[in-house]
C-alpha atoms as a PDB file:
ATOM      1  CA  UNK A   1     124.943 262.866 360.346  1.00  0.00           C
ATOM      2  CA  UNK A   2     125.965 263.856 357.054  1.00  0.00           C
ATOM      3  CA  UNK A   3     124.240 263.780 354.173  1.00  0.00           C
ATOM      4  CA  UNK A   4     125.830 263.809 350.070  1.00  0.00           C
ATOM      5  CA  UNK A   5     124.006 264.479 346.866  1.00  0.00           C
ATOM      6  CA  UNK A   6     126.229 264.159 343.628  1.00  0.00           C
ATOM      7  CA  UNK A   7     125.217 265.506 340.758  1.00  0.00           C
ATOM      8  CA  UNK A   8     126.900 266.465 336.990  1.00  0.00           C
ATOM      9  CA  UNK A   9     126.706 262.927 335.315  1.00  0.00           C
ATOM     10  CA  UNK A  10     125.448 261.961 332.397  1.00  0.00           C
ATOM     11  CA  UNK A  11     125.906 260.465 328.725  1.00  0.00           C
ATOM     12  CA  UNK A  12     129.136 261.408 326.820  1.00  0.00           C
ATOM     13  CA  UNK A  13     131.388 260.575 323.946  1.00  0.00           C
ATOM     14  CA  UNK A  14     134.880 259.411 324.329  1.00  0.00           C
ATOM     15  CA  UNK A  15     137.074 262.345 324.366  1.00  0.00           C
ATOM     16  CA  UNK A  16     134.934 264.575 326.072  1.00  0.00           C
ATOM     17  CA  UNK A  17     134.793 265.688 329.813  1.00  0.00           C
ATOM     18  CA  UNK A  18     132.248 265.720 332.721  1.00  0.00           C
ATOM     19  CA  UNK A  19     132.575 267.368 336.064  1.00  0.00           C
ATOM     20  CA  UNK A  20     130.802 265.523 339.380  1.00  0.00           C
ATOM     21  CA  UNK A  21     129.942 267.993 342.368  1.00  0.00           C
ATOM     22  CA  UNK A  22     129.448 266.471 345.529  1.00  0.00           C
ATOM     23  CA  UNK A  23     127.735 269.126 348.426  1.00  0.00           C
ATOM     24  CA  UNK A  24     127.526 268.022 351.828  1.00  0.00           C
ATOM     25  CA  UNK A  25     125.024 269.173 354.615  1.00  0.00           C
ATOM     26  CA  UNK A  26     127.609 270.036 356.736  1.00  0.00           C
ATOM     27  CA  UNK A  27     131.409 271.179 356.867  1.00  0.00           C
ATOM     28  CA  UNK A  28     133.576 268.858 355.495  1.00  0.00           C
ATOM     29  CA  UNK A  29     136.524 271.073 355.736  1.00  0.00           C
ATOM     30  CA  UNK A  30     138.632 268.530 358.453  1.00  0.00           C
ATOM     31  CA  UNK A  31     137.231 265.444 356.614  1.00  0.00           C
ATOM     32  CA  UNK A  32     139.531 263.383 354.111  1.00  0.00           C
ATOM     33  CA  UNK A  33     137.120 262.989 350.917  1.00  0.00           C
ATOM     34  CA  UNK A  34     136.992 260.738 347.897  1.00  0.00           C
ATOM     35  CA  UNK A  35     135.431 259.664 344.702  1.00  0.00           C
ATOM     36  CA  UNK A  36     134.862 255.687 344.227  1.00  0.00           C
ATOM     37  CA  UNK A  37     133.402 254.079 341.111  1.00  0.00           C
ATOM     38  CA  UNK A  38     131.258 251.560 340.147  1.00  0.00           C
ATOM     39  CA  UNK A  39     131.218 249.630 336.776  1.00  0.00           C
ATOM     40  CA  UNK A  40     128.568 246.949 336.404  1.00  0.00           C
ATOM     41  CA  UNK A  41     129.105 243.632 337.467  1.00  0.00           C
ATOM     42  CA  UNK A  42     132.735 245.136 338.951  1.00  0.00           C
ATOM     43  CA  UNK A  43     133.615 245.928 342.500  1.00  0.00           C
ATOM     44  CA  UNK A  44     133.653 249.684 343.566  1.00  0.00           C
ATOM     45  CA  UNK A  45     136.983 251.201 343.479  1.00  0.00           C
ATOM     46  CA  UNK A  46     138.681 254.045 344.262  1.00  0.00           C
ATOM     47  CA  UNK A  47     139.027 256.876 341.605  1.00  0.00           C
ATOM     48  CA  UNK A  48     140.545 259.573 343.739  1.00  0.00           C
ATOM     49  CA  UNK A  49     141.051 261.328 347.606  1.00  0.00           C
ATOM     50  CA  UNK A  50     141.814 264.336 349.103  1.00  0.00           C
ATOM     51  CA  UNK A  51     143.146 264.672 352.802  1.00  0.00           C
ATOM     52  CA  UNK A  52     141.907 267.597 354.951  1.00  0.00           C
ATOM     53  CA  UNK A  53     145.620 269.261 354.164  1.00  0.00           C
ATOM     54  CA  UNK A  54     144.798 269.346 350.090  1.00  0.00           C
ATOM     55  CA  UNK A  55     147.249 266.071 349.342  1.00  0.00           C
ATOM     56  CA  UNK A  56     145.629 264.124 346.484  1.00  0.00           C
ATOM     57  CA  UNK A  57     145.819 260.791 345.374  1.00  0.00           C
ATOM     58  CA  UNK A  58     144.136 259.005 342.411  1.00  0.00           C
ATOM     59  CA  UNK A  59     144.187 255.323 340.512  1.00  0.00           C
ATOM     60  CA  UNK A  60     146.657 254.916 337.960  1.00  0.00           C
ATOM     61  CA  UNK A  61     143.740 254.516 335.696  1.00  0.00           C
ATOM     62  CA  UNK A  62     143.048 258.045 335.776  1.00  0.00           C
ATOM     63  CA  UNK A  63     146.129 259.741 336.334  1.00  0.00           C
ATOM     64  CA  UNK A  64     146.723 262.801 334.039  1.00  0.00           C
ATOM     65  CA  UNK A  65     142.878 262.895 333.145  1.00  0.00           C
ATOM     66  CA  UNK A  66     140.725 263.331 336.314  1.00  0.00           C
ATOM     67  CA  UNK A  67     141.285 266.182 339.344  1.00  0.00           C
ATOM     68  CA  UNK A  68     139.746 265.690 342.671  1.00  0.00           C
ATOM     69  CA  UNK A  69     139.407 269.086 344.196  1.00  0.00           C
ATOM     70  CA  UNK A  70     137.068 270.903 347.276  1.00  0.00           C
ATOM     71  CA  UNK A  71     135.314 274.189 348.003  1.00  0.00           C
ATOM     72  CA  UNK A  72     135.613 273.870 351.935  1.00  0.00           C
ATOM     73  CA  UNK A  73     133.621 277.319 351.555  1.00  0.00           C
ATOM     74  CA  UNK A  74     130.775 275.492 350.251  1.00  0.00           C
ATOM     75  CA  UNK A  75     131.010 272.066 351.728  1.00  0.00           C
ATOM     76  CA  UNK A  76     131.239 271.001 348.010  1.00  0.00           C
ATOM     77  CA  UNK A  77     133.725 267.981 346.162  1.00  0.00           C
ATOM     78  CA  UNK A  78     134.237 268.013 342.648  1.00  0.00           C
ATOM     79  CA  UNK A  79     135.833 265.739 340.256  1.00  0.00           C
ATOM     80  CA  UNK A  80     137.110 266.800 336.582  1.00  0.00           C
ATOM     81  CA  UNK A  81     137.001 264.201 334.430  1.00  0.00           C
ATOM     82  CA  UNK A  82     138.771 265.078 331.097  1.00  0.00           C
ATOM     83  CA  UNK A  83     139.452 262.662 328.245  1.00  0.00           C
ATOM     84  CA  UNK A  84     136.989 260.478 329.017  1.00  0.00           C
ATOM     85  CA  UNK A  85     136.973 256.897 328.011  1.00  0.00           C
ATOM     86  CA  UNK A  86     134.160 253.901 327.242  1.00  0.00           C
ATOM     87  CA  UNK A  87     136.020 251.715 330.534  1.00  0.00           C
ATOM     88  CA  UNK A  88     135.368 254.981 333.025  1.00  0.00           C
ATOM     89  CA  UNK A  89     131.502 254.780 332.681  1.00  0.00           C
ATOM     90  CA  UNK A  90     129.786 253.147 335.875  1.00  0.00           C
ATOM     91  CA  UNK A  91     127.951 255.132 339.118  1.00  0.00           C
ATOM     92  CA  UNK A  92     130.688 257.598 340.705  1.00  0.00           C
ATOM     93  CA  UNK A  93     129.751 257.853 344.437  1.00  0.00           C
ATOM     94  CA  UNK A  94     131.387 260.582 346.748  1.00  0.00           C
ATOM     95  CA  UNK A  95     132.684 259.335 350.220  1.00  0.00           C
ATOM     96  CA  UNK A  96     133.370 261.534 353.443  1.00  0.00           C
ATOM     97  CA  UNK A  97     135.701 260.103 356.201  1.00  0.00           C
ATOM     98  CA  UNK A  98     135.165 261.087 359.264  1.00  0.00           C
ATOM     99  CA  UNK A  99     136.692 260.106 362.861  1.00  0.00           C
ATOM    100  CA  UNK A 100     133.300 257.596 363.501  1.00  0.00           C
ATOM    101  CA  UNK A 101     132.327 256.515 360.042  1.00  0.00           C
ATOM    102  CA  UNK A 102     132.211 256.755 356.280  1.00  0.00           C
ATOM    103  CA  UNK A 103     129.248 258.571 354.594  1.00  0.00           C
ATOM    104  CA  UNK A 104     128.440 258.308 350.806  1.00  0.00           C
ATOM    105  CA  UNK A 105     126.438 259.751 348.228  1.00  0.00           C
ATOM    106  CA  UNK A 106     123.293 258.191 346.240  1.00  0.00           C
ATOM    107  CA  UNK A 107     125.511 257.967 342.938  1.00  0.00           C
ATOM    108  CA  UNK A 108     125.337 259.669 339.651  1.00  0.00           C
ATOM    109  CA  UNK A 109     125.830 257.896 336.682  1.00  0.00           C
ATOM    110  CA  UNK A 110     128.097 258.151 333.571  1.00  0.00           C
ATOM    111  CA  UNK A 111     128.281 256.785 330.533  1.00  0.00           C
ATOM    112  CA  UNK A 112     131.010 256.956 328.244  1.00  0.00           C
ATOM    113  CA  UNK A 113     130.110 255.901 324.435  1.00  0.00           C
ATOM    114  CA  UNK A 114     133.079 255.041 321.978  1.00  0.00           C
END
């Protein structure tokens, strides 16, 4: 069992940045790991992953602006947000993929104003 707690969200204007920490319970060095979103009244989607080997994918939405990276050292996933816009606000969750299940964080929130 694994257990996530997110933190670092909060209200900001348009331009500015934010960066989301994820810290796990346990390792998470051999675990893929990602950040999903969730805008209201939209489906969750995926903002951005990380295999265990460092490779790095993210929506096209946030190319350029946000950086998914991981402190294997201190079971902790982070997500720099820069440039922020009014559309990226919604509850970022952090995921962990493991070889039985997913596991996901409470949320944090973040709210972009224009």
């Amino acid at each position: 069992q694994v257990q996530l707690v997110e933190s670092g969200g909060g209200l900001v204007q348009a331009g500015g940045s934010l960066r989301l920490s994820c810290v796990a319970s346990g390792s998470i060095s051999t675990f893929a790991v990602a950040w999903y979103r969730q805008a209201p009244g939209k489906q969750r989607e995926l903002v951005a992953n990380m295999g265990s080997g460092g490779n790095t994918n993210s929506a096209d939405s946030v190319k350029g602006r946000f950086t998914i990276s991981r402190d294997n050292t201190k079971n902790t996933v982070y997500l720099q947000m820069n440039s922020l816009k009014p559309e990226d606000t919604g509850v970022y969750y952090c995921q962990i993929e493991t070889v039985f299940r997913s596991y996901w964080g409470q949320g944090t929130q973040v709210t972009v104003s224009s």
